[in-house]
Protein backbone atom coordinates (compact mmCIF):
# COMPACT_ATOMS: atom_id res chain seq x y z
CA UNK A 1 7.56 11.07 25.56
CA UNK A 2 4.97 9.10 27.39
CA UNK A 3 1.10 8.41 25.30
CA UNK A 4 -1.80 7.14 27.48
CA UNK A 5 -2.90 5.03 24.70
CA UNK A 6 -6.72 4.33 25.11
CA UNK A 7 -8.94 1.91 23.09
CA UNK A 8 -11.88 -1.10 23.82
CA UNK A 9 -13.12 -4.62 23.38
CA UNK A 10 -10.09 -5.84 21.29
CA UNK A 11 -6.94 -7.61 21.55
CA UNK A 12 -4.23 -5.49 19.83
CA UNK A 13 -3.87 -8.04 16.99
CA UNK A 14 -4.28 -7.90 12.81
CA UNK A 15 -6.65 -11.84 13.40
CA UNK A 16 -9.24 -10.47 15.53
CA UNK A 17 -11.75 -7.39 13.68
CA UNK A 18 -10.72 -4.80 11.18
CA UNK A 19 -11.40 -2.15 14.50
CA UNK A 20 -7.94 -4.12 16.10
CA UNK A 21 -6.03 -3.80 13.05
CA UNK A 22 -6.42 -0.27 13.22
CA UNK A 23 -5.54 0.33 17.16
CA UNK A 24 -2.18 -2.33 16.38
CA UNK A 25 -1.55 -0.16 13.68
CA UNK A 26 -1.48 2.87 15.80
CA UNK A 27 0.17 0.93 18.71
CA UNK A 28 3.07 0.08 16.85
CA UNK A 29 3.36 2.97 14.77
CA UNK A 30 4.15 5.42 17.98
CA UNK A 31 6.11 1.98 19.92
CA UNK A 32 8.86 2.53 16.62
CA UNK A 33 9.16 6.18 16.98
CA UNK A 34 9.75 5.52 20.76
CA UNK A 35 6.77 6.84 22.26
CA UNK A 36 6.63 4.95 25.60
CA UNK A 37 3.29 3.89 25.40
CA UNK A 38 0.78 3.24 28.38
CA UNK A 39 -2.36 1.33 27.44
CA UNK A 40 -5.91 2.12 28.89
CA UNK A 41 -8.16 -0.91 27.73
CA UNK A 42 -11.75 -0.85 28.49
CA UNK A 43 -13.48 -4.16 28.47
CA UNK A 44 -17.12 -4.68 29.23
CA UNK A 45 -17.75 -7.40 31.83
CA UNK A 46 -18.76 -9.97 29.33
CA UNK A 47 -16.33 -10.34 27.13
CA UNK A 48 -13.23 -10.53 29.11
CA UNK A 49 -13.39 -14.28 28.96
CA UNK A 50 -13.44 -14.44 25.07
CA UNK A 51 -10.68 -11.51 24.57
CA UNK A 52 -8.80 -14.00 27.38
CA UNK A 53 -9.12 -17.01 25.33
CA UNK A 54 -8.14 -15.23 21.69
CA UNK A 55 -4.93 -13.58 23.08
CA UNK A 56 -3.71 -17.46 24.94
CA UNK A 57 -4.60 -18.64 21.11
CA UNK A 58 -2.15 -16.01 19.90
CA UNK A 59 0.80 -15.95 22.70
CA UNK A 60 3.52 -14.55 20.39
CA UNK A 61 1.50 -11.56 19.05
CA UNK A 62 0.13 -11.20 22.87
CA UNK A 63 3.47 -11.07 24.34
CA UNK A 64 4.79 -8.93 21.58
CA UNK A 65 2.42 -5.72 22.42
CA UNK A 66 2.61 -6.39 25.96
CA UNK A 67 6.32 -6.61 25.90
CA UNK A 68 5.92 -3.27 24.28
CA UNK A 69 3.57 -1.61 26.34
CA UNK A 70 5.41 0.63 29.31
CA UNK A 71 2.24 -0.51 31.38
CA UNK A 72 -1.11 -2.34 30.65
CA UNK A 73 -4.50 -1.85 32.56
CA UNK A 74 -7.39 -3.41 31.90
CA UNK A 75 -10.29 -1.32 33.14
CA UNK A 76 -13.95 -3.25 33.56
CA UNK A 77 -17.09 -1.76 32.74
CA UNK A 78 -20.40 -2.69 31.66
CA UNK A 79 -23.92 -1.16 30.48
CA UNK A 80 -25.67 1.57 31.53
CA UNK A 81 -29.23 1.08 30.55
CA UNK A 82 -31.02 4.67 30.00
CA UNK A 83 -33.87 4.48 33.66
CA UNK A 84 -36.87 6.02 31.69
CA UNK A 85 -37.69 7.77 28.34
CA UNK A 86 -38.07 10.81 30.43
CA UNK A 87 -34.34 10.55 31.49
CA UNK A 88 -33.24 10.05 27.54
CA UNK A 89 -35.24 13.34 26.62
CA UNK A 90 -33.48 15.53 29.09
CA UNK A 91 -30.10 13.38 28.44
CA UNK A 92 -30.53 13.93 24.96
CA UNK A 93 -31.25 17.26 25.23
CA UNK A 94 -28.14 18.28 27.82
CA UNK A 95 -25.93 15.61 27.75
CA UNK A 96 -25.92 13.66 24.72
CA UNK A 97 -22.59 12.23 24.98
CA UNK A 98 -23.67 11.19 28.46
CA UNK A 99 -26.40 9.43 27.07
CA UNK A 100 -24.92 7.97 23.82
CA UNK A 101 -21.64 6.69 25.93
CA UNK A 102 -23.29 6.26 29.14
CA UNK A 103 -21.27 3.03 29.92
CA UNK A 104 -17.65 4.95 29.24
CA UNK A 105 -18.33 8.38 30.49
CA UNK A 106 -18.82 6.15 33.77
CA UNK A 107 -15.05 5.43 33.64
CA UNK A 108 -14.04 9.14 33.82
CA UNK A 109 -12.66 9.35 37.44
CA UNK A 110 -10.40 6.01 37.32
CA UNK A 111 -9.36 7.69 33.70
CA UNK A 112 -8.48 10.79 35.47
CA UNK A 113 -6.61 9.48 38.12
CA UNK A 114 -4.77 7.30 35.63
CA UNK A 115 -3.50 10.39 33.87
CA UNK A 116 -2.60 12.32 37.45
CA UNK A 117 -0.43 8.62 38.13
CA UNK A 118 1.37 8.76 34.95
CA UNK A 119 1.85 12.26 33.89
CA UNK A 120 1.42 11.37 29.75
CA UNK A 121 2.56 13.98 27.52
CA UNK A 122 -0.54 13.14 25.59
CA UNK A 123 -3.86 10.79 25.30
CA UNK A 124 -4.33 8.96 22.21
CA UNK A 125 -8.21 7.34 21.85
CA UNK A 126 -9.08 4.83 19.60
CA UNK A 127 -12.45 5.34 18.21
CA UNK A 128 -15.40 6.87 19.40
CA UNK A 129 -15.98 5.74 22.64
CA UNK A 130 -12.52 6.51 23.87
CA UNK A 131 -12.66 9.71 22.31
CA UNK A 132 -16.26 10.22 24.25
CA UNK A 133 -14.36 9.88 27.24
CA UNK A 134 -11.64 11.65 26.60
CA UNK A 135 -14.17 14.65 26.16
CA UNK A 136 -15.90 14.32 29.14
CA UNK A 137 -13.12 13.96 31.49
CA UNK A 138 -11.95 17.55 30.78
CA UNK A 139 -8.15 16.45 30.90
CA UNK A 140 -6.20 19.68 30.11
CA UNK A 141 -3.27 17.80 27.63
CA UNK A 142 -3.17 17.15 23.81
CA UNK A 143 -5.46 14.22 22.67
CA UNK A 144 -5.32 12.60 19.43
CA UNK A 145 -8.71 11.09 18.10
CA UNK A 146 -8.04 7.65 15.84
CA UNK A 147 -11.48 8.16 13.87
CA UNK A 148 -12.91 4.55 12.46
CA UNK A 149 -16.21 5.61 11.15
CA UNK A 150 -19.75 7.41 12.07
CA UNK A 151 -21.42 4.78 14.25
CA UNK A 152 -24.52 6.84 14.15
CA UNK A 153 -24.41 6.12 10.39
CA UNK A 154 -23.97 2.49 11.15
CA UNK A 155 -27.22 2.50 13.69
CA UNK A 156 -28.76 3.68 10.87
CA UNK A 157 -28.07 1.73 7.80
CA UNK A 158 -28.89 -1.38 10.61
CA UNK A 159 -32.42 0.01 11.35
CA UNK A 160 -33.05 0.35 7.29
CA UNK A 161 -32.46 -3.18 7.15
CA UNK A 162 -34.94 -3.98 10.41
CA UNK A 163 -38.80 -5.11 10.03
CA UNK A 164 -39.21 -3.31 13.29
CA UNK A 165 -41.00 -0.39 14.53
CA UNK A 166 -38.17 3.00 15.05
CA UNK A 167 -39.53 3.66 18.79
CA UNK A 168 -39.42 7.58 19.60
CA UNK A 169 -36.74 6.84 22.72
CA UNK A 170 -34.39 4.97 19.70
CA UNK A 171 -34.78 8.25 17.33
CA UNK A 172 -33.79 10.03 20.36
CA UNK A 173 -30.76 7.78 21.66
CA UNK A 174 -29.87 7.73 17.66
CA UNK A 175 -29.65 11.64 17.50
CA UNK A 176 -27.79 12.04 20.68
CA UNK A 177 -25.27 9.70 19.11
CA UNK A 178 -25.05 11.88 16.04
CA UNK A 179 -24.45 15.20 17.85
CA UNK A 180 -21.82 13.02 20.39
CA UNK A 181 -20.07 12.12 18.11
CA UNK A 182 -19.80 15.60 16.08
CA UNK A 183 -19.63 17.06 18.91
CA UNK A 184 -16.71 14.70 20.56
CA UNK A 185 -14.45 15.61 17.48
CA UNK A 186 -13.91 19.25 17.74
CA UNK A 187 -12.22 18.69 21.20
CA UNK A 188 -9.44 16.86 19.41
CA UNK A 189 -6.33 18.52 18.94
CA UNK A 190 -5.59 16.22 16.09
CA UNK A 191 -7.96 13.59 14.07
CA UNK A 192 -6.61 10.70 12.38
CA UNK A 193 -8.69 8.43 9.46
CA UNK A 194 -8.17 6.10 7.25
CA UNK A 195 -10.52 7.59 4.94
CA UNK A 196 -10.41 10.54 2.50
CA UNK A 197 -14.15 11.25 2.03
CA UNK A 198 -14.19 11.09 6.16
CA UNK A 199 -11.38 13.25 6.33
CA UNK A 200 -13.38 16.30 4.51
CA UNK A 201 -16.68 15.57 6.74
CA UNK A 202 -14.81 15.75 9.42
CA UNK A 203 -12.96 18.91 8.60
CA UNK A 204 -16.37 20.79 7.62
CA UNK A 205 -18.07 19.83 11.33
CA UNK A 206 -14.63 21.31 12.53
CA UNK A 207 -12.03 18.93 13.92
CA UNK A 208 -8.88 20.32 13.99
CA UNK A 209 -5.74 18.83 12.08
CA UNK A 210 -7.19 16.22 10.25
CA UNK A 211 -4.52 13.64 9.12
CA UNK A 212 -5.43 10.73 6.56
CA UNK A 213 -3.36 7.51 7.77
CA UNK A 214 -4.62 4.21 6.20
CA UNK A 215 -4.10 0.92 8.51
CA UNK A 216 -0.74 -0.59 8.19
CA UNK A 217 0.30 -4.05 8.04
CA UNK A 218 3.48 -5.92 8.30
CA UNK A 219 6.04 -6.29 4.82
CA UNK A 220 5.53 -10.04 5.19
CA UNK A 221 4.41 -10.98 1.24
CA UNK A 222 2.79 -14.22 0.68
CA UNK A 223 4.98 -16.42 -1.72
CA UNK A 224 3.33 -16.73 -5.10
CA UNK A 225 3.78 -20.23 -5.01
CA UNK A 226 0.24 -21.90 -5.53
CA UNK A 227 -1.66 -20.35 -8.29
CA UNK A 228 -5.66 -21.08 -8.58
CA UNK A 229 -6.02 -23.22 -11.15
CA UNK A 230 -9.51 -22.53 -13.94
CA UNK A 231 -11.09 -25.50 -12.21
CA UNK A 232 -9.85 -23.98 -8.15
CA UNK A 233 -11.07 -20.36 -8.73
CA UNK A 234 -12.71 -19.01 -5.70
CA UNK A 235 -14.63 -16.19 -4.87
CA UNK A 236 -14.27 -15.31 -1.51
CA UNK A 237 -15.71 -12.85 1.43
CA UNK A 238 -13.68 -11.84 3.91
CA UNK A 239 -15.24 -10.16 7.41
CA UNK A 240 -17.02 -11.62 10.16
CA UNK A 241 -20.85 -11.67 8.94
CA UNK A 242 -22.05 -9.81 12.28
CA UNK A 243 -20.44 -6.37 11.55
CA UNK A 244 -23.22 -4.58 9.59
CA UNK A 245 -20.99 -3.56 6.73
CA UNK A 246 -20.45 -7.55 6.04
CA UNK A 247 -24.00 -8.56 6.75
CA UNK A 248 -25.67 -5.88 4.52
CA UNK A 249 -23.10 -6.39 1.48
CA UNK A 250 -23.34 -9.85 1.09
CA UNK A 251 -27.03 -10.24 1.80
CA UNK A 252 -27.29 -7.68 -1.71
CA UNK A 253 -24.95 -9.51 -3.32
CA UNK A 254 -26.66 -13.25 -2.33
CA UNK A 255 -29.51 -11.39 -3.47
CA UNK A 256 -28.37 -9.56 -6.74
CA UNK A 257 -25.14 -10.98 -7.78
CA UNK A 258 -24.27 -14.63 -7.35
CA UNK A 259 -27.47 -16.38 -8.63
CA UNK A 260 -26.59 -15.25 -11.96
CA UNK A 261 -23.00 -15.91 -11.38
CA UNK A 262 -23.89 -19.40 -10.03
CA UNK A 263 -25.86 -19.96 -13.43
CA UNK A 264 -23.58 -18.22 -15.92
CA UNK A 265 -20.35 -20.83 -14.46
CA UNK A 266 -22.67 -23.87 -14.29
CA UNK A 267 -21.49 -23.86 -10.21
CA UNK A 268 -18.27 -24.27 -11.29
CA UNK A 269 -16.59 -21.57 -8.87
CA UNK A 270 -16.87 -21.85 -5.45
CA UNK A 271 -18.14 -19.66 -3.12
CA UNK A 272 -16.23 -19.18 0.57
CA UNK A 273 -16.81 -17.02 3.12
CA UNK A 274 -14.15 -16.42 5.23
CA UNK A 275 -14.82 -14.91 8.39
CA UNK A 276 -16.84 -15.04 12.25
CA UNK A 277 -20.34 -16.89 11.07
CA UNK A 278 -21.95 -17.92 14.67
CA UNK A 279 -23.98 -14.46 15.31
CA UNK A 280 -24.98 -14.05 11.33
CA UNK A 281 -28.49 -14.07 10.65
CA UNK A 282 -30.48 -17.04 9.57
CA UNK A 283 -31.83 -15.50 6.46
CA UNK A 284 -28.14 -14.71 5.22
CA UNK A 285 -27.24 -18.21 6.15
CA UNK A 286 -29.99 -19.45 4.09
CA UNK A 287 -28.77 -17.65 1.38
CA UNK A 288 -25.53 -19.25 1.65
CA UNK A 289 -26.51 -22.42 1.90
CA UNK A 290 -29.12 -22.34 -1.59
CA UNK A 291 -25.77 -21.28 -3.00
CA UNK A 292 -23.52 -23.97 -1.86
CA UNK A 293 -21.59 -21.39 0.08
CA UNK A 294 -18.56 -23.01 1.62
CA UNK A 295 -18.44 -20.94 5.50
CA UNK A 296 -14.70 -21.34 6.98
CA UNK A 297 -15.44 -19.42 10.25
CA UNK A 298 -12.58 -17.44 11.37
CA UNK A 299 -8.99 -17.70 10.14
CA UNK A 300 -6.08 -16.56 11.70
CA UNK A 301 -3.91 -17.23 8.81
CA UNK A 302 -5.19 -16.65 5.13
CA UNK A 303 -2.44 -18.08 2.97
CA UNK A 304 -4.27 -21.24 4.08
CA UNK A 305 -7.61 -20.34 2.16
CA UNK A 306 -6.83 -17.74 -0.20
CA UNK A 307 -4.81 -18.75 -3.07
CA UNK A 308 -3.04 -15.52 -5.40
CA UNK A 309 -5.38 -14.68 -8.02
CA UNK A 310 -8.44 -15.89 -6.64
CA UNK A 311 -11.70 -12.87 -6.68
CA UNK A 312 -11.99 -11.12 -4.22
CA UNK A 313 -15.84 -9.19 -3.44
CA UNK A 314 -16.35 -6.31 -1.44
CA UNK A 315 -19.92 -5.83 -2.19
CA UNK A 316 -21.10 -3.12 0.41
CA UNK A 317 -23.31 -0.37 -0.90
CA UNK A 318 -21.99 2.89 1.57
CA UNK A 319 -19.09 4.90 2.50
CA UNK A 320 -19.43 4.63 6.06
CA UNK A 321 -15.49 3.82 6.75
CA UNK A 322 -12.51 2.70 5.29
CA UNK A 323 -12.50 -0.91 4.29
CA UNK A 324 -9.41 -2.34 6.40
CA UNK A 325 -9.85 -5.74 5.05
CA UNK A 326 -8.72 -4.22 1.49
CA UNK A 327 -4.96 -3.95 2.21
CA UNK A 328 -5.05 -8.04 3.55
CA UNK A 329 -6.35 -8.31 0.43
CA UNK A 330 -3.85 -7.03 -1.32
CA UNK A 331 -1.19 -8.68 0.32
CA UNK A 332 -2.35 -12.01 -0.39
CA UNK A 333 -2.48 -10.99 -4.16
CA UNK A 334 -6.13 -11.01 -4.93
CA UNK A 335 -8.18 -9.78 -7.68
CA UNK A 336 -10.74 -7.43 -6.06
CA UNK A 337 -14.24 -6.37 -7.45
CA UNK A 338 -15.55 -3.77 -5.02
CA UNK A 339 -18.51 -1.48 -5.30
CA UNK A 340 -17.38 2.91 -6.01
CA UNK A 341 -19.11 3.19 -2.76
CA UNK A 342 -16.98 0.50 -0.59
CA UNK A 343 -13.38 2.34 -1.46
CA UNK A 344 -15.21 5.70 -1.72
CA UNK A 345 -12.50 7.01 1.43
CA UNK A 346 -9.17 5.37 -0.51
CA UNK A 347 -6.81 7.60 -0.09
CA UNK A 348 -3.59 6.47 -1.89
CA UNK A 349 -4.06 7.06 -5.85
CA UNK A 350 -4.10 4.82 -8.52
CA UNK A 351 -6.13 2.19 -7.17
CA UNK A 352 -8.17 1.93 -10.26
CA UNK A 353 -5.56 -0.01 -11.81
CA UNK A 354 -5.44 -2.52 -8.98
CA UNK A 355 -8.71 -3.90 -8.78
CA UNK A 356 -12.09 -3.67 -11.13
CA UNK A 357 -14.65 -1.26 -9.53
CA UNK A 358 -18.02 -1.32 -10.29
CA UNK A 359 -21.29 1.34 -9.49
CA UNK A 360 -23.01 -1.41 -8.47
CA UNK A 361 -23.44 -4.53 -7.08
CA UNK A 362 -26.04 -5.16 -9.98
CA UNK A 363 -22.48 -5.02 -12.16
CA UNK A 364 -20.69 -7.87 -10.41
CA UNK A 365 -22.45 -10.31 -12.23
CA UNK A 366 -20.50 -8.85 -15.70
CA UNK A 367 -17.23 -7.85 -14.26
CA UNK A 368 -16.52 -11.51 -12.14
CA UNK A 369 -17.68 -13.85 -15.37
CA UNK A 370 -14.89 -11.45 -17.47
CA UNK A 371 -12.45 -12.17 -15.04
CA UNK A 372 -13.33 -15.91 -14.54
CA UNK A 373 -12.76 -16.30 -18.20
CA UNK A 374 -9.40 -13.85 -18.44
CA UNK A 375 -6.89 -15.53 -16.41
CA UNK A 376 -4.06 -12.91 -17.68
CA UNK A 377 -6.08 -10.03 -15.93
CA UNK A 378 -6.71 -12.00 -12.62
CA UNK A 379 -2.90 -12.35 -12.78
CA UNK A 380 -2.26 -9.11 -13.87
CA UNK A 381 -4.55 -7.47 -11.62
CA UNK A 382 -3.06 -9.58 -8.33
CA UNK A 383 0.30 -8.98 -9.24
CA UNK A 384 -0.13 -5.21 -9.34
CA UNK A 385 -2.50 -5.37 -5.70
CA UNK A 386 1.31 -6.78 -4.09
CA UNK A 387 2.91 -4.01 -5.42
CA UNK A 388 0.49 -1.51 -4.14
CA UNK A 389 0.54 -2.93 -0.91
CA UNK A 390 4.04 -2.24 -0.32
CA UNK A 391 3.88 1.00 -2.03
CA UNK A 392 0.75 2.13 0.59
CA UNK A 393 -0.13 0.06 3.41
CA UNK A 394 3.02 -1.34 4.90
CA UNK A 395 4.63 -0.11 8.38
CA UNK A 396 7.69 1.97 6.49
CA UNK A 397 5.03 3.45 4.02
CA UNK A 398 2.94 5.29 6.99
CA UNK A 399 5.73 5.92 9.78
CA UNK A 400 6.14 9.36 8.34
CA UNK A 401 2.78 9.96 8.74
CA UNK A 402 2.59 9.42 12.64
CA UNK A 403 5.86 11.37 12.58
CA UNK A 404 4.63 14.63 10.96
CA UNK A 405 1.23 13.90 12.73
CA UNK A 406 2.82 14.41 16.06
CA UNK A 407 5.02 16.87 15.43
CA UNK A 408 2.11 19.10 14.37
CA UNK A 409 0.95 18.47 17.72
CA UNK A 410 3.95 20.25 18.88
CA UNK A 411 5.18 16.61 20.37
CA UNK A 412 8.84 15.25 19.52
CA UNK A 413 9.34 11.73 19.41
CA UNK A 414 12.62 9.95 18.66
């Protein structure tokens, strides 16, 4: 059974953006149930030299998925900047996944003739943009839609945080991206997401055969061999500081969180941010820096700066996705404190008893000075986030998933 597997901007690999993680996931999931697997990735024009450069860093995961792949295209493309407001009125008002995916509904043709070449028995599209397309190119054969999150929601939580004027052409580009989207969905003939509270918007706007699968990782376990020690505790960040759910969570808790921390432990517990810090604004980096922040940049592998039992924050205030840096989290045996609002979508039960969750981030203050003192619950609480990361997020705990996913689709694999 042959999948036109379509997706954008990424390497396929777990080191590179929580968005990857989620199209390796996928990738790998259909490559074991033997889906021959042709891959459509669109890359705009100025970043091919930087996804070049990451995937000759990583040449064994690079040659892995390529080695897997049936076939591999890259497909260039770049932005399509909107002529007048005129032109986004009417395109808004027609078109609006036209004008919200401009630059990939441009691709339709080569797409087109892609699928004519290879004859898949379906189209799989990663996210929203490869979904757009998918919709616009009219292709008469099952497509399954791998849903990350609203990006309209996104825009807007980014222009709540903005001193700048909301120009009548953004509302309008904004609101074509909200009915895309919704709009993009309900062509589907299946929708996968990692989250459960996504799962139910998306059934009510109409998307057909919604299936909650949460990223997968390998089994690999750290060893539990190095265990922080009262004076070594960390609290760490994990995410690249330019994605907006990053940005806006740590700024609120820099703002309403780790002073008081700071002061309650004398400084004693160190602060590290783990995670892309070149594009982060200066004002968060300020913030870091009054707090003695240590900033590692990116990390390819963790066991070198997260130690079992250290605390873990996921501060952000909105369920606009699911959190895929949760499950690495896990894995490396952390003790997480993370906002209601942050693991709002979590799917798999029980996960109160894995990590202390908290209303708000005005609460971290309370639960992260109980834990720094109660080194029995960090360990406790670690301990349990291994076993619940086998239990949920490893590659044998979703295949089943993909397989009944698929065969609701009325396609047989294996």
């Amino acid at each position: 059974m042959k999948c036109l597997f379509l997706f954008h901007d990424a390497p396929l690999s777990y080191n590179f953006s929580g968005a990857a993680s989620r199209y390796l996931a996928s990738f790998h999931a259909l490559s074991e149930l033997g889906v021959e697997l042709y891959v459509w990735r669109m890359v705009h024009e100025n970043k091919q030299a930087n996804l070049a450069k990451f995937e000759l860093n990583e040449p064994q995961v690079t040659s892995g998925v390529r080695q897997a792949a049936n076939e591999w295209q890259d497909i260039s493309y770049s932005s399509v900047v909107p002529r007048s407001r005129l032109h986004i009125l009417w395109k808004s008002l027609t078109k609006p996944i036209n004008l919200a995916f401009a630059s990939f509904v441009c691709l339709k043709e080569p797409l087109i003739q892609t699928v004519h070449n290879i004859q898949p028995d379906f189209l799989w599209a990663e996210h929203a943009q490869s979904a757009a397309l998918v919709t616009a190119s009219e292709i008469p054969i099952p497509w399954i839609y791998s849903h990350h999150d609203w990006i309209y929601k996104v825009h807007k939580i980014r222009q709540s945080m903005r001193d700048a004027p909301y120009y009548f052409s953004q509302r309008l580009l904004d609101s074509a991206l909200r009915r895309a989207e919704r709009s993009t969905l309900r062509g589907a003939t299946a929708v996968i997401t990692g989250s459960k509270t996504e799962a139910s918007e998306l059934r009510q706007l109409g998307a057909n055969n919604v299936q909650v699968i949460p990223t997968s990782y390998p089994r690999d376990l750290v060893e539990i061999t190095k265990e922080s020690t009262a004076n070594g505790l960390k609290i760490v960040h994990l995410g690249s500081l330019e994605t907006t759910a990053n940005y806006q969570g740590l700024m609120a808790y820099m703002e309403k969180a780790h002073p008081h921390i700071n002061q309650f432990l004398n400084g004693a517990m160190e602060l590290v941010i783990i995670g892309e810090a070149d594009k982060a604004k200066p004002i968060l980096l300020q913030k870091l820096q009054e707090q003695n922040a240590s900033l590692t940049g990116h990390v390819c592998d963790l066991t070198s700066v997260l130690n079992p039992y250290d605390i873990a924050i996921l501060p952000y205030e909105h369920d606009t996705g699911y959190r895929t840096k949760l499950p690495l989290l896990f894995q490396h045996a952390q003790t997480v404190v993370a906002t209601e609002a942050a693991i709002a979508g979590m799917s798999s039960p029980g996960i109160e008893n894995v990590c202390v969750i908290v209303k708000s981030i005005e609460e971290f203050p309370s639960a992260i000075k109980s834990l720094a003192i109660d080194k029995a619950m960090r360990k406790r609480l670690g301990q349990r986030a291994i076993q619940y990361y086998q239990q949920h997020f490893t590659y044998d705990s979703v295949k089943d998933r993909y397989r009944r996913l698929l065969s609701k689709c009325n396609l047989k694999c294996e």
